[in-house]
N, C-alpha and C. Protein backbone atom coordinates (compact mmCIF):
# COMPACT_ATOMS: atom_id res chain seq x y z
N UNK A 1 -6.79 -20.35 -3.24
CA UNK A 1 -5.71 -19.60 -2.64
C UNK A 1 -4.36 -20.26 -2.94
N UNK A 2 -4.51 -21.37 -3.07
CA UNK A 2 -3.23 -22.43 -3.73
C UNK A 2 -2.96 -21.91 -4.61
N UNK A 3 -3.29 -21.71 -5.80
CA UNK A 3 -2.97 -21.25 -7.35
C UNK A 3 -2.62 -19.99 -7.26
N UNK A 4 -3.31 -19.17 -6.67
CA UNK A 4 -2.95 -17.59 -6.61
C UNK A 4 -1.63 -17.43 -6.71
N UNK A 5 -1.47 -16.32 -7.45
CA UNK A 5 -0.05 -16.04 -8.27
C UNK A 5 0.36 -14.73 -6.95
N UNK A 6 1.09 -15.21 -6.37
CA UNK A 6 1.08 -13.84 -4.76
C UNK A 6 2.25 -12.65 -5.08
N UNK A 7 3.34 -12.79 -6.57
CA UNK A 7 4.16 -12.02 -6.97
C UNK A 7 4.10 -10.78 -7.68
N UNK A 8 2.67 -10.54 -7.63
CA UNK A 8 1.78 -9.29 -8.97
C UNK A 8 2.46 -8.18 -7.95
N UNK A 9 3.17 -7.34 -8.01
CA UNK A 9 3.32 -6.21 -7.61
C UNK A 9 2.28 -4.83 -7.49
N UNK A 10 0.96 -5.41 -8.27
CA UNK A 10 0.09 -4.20 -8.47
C UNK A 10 -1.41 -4.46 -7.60
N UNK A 11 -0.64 -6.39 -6.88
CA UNK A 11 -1.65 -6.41 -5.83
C UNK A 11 -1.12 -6.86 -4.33
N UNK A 12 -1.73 -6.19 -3.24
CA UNK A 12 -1.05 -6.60 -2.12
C UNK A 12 -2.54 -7.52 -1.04
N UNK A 13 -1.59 -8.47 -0.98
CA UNK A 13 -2.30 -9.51 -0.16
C UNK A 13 -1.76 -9.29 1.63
N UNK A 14 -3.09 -9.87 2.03
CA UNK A 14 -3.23 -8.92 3.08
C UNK A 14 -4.20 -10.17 4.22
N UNK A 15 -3.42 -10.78 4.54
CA UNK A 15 -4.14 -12.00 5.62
C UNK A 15 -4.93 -10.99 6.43
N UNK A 16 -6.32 -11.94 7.00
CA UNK A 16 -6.91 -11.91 8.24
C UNK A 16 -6.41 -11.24 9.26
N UNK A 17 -5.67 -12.07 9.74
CA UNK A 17 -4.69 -12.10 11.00
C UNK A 17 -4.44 -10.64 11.22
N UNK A 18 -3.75 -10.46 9.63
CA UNK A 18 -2.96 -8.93 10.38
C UNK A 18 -3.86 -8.04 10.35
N UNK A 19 -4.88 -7.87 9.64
CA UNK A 19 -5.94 -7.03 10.09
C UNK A 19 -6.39 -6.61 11.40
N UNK A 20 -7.01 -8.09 11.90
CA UNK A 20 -8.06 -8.54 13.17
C UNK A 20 -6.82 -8.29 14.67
N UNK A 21 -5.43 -8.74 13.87
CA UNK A 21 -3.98 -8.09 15.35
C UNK A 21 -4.03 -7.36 15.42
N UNK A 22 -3.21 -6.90 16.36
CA UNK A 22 -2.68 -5.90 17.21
C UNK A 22 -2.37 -4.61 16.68
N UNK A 23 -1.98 -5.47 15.55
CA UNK A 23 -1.26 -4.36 14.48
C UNK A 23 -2.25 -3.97 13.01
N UNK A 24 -3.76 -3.76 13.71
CA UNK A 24 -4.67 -3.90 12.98
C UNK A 24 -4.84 -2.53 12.14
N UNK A 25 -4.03 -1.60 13.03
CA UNK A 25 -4.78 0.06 12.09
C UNK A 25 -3.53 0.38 11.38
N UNK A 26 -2.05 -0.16 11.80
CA UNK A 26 -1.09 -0.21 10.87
C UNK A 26 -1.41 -0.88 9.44
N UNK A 27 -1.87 -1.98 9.62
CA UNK A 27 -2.28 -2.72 8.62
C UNK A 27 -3.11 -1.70 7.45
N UNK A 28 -4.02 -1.20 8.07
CA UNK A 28 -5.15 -0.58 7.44
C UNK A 28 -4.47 0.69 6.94
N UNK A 29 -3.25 1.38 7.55
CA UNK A 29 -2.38 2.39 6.77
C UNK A 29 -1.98 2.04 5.69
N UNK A 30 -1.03 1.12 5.72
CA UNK A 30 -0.19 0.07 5.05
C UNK A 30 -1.18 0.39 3.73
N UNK A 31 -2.49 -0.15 3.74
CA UNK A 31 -3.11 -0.43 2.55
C UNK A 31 -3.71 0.73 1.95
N UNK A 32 -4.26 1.34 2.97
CA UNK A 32 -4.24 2.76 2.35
C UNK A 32 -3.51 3.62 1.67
N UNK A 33 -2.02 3.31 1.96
CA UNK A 33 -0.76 4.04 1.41
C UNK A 33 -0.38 3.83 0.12
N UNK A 34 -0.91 1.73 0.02
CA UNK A 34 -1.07 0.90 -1.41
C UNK A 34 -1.41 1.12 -1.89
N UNK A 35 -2.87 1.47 -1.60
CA UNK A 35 -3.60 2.28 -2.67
C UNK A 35 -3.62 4.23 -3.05
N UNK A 36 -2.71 4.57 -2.77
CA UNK A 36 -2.29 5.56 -3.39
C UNK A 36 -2.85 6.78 -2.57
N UNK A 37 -3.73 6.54 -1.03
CA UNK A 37 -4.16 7.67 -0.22
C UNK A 37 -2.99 8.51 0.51
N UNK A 38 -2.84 9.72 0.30
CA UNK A 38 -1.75 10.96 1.55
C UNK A 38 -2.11 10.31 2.55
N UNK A 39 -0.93 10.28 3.06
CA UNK A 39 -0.52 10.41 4.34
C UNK A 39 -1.11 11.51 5.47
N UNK A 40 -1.79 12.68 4.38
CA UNK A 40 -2.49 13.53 5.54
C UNK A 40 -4.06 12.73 5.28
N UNK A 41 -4.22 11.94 4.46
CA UNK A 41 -5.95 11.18 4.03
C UNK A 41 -6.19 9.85 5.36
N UNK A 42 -4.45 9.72 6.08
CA UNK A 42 -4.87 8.38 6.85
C UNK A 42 -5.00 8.55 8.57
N UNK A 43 -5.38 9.94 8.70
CA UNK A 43 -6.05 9.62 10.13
C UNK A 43 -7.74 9.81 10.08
N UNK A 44 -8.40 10.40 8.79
CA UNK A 44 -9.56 10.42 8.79
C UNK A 44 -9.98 9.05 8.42
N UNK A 45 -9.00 8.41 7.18
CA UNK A 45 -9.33 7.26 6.69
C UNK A 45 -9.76 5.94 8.33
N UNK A 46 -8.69 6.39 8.78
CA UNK A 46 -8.04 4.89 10.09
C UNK A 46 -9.49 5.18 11.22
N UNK A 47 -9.99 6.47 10.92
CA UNK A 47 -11.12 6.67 11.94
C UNK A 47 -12.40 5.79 11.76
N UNK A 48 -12.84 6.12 10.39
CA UNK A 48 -13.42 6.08 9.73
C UNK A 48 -13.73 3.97 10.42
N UNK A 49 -12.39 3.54 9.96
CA UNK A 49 -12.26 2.16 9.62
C UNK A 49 -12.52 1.98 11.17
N UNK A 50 -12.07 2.56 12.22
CA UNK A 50 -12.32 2.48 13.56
C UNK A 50 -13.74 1.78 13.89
N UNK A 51 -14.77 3.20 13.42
CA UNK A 51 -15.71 3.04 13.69
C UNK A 51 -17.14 1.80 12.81
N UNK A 52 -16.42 1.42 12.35
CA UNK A 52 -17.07 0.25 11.32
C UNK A 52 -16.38 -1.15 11.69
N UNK A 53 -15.69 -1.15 11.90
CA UNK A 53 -14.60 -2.18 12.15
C UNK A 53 -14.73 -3.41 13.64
N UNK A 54 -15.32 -4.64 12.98
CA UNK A 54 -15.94 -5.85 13.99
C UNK A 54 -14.60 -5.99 14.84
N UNK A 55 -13.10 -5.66 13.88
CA UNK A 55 -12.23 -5.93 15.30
C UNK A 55 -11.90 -5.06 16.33
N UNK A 56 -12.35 -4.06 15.81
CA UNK A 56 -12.19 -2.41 17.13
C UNK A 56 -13.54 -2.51 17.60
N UNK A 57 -14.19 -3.32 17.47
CA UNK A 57 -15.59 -3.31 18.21
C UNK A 57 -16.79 -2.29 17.91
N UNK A 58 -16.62 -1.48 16.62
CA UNK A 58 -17.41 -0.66 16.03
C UNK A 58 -18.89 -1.05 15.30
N UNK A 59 -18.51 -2.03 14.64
CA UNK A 59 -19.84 -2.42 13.63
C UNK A 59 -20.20 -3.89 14.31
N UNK A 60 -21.73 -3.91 14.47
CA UNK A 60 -22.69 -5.35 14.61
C UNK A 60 -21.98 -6.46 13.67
N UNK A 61 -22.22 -7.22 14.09
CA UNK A 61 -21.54 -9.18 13.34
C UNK A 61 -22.60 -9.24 12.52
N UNK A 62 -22.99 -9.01 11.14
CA UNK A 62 -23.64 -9.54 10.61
C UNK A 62 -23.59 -9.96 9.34
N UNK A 63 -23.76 -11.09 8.44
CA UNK A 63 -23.55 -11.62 7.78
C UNK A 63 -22.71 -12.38 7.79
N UNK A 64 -21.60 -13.18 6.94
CA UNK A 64 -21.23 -14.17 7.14
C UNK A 64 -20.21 -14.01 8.31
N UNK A 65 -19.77 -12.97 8.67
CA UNK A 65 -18.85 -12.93 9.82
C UNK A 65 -19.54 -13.17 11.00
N UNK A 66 -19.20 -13.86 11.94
CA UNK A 66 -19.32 -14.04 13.41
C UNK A 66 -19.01 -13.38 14.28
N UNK A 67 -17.26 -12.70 14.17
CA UNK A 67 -16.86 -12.26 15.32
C UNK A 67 -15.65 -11.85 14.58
N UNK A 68 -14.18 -10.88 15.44
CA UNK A 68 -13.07 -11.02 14.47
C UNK A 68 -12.17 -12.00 14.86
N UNK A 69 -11.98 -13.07 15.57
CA UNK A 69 -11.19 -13.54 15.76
C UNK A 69 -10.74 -14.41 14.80
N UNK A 70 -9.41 -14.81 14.81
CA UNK A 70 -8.74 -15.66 14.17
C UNK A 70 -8.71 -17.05 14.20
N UNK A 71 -8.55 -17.91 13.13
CA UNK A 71 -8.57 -19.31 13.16
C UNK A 71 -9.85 -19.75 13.62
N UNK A 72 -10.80 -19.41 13.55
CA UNK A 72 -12.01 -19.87 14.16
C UNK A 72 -12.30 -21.31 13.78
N UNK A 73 -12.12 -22.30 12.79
CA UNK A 73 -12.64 -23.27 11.89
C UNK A 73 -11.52 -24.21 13.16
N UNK A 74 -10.73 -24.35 13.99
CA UNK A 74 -10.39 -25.24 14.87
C UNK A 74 -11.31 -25.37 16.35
N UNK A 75 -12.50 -24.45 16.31
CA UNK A 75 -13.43 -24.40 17.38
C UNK A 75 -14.45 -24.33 16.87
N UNK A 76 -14.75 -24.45 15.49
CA UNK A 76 -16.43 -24.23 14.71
C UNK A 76 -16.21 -26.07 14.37
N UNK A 77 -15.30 -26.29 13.36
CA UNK A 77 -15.01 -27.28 12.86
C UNK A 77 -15.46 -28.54 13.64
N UNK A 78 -16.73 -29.76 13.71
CA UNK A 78 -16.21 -30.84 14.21
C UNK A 78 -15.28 -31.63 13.59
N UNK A 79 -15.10 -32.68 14.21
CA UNK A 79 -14.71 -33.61 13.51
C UNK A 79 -14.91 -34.24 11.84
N UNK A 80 -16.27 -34.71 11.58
CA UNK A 80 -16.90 -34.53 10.21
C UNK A 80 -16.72 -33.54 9.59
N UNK A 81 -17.06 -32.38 10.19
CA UNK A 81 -16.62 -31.28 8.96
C UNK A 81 -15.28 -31.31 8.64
N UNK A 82 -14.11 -31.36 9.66
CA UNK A 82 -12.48 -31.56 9.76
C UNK A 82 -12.34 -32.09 8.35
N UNK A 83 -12.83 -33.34 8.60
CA UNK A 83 -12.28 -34.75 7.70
C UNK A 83 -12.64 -34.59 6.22
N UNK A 84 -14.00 -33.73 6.04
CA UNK A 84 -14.24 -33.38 4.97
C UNK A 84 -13.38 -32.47 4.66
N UNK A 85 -12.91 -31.26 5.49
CA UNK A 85 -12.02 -30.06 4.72
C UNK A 85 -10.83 -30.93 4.26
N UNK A 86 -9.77 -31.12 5.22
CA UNK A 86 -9.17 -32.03 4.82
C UNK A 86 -8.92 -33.09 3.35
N UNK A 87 -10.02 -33.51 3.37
CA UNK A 87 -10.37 -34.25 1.99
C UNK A 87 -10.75 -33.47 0.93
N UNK A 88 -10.94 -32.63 0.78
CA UNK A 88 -11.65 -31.30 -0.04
C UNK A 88 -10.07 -30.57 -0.51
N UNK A 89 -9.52 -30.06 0.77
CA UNK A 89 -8.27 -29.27 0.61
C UNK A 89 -7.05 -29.25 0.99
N UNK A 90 -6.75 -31.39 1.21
CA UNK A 90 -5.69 -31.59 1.88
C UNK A 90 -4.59 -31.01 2.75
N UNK A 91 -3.72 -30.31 2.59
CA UNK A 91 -2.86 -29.44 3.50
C UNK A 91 -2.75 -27.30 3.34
N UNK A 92 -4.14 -27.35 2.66
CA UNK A 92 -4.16 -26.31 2.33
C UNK A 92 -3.80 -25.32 3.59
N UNK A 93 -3.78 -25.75 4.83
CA UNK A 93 -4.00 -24.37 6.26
C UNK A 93 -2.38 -24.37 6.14
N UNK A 94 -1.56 -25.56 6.04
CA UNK A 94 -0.51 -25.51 6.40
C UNK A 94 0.20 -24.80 5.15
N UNK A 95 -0.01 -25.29 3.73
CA UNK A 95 0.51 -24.37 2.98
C UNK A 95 0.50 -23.22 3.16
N UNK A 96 -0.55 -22.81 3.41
CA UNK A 96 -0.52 -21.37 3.55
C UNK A 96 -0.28 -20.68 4.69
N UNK A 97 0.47 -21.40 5.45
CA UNK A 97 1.08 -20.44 6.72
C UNK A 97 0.00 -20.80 8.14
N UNK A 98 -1.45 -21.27 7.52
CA UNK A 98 -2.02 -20.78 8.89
C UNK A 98 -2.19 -22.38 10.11
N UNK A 99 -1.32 -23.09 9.50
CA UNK A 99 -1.48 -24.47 10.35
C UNK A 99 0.05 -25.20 10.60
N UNK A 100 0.44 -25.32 11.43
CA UNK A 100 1.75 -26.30 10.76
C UNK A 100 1.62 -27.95 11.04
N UNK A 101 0.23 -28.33 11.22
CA UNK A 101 -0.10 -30.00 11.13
C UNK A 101 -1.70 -30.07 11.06
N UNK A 102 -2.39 -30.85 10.60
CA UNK A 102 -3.43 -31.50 10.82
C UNK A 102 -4.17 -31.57 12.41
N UNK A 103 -3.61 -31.49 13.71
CA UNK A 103 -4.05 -31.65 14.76
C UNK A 103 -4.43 -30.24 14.96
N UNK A 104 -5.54 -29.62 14.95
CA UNK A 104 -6.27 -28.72 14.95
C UNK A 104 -7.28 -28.94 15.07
């Protein structure tokens, strides 16, 4: 996610977060609109996503997802695992917006 080139205009990146928020079915317009669906295609589309969707409470947790919440790896994470990410991907949470220190 470090290297990723985030300036391609022909792709839109699209955090977690804003999905799994508040502002979760905006989000899901948003991308729908990106990808080139009418505006009359996004209340069947947003339903659709409703009813499947682990953060509207539609679809079973299964496979690698758990749950929708956010930041989970500061309450999954022990310590050992920490120290390994850390060492693996030094300040990668904070580069990328989702940490602003190590104490997590």
């Amino acid at each position: 996610m470090l290297s990723w080139t985030y300036s391609n205009p022909l792709i839109l990146e699209v955090k977690y977060e804003a999905i799994a928020g508040g502002e979760g079915m905006k989000c899901m317009a948003d991308i729908f609109s990106f990808l080139g669906y009418s505006q009359d295609a996004l209340p069947e589309l947003l339903a659709i996503v409703r009813g499947v969707s682990i953060f509207r409470g539609g679809a079973d947790c299964l496979g690698h997802v758990r749950d929708g919440r956010a930041k989970q790896w500061a309450q999954v994470f022990d310590e050992r695992l920490k120290a390994l990410f850390i060492g693996c991907f030094d300040d990668a949470l904070i580069r990328l917006g989702y940490e602003v220190n190590h104490d997590w």
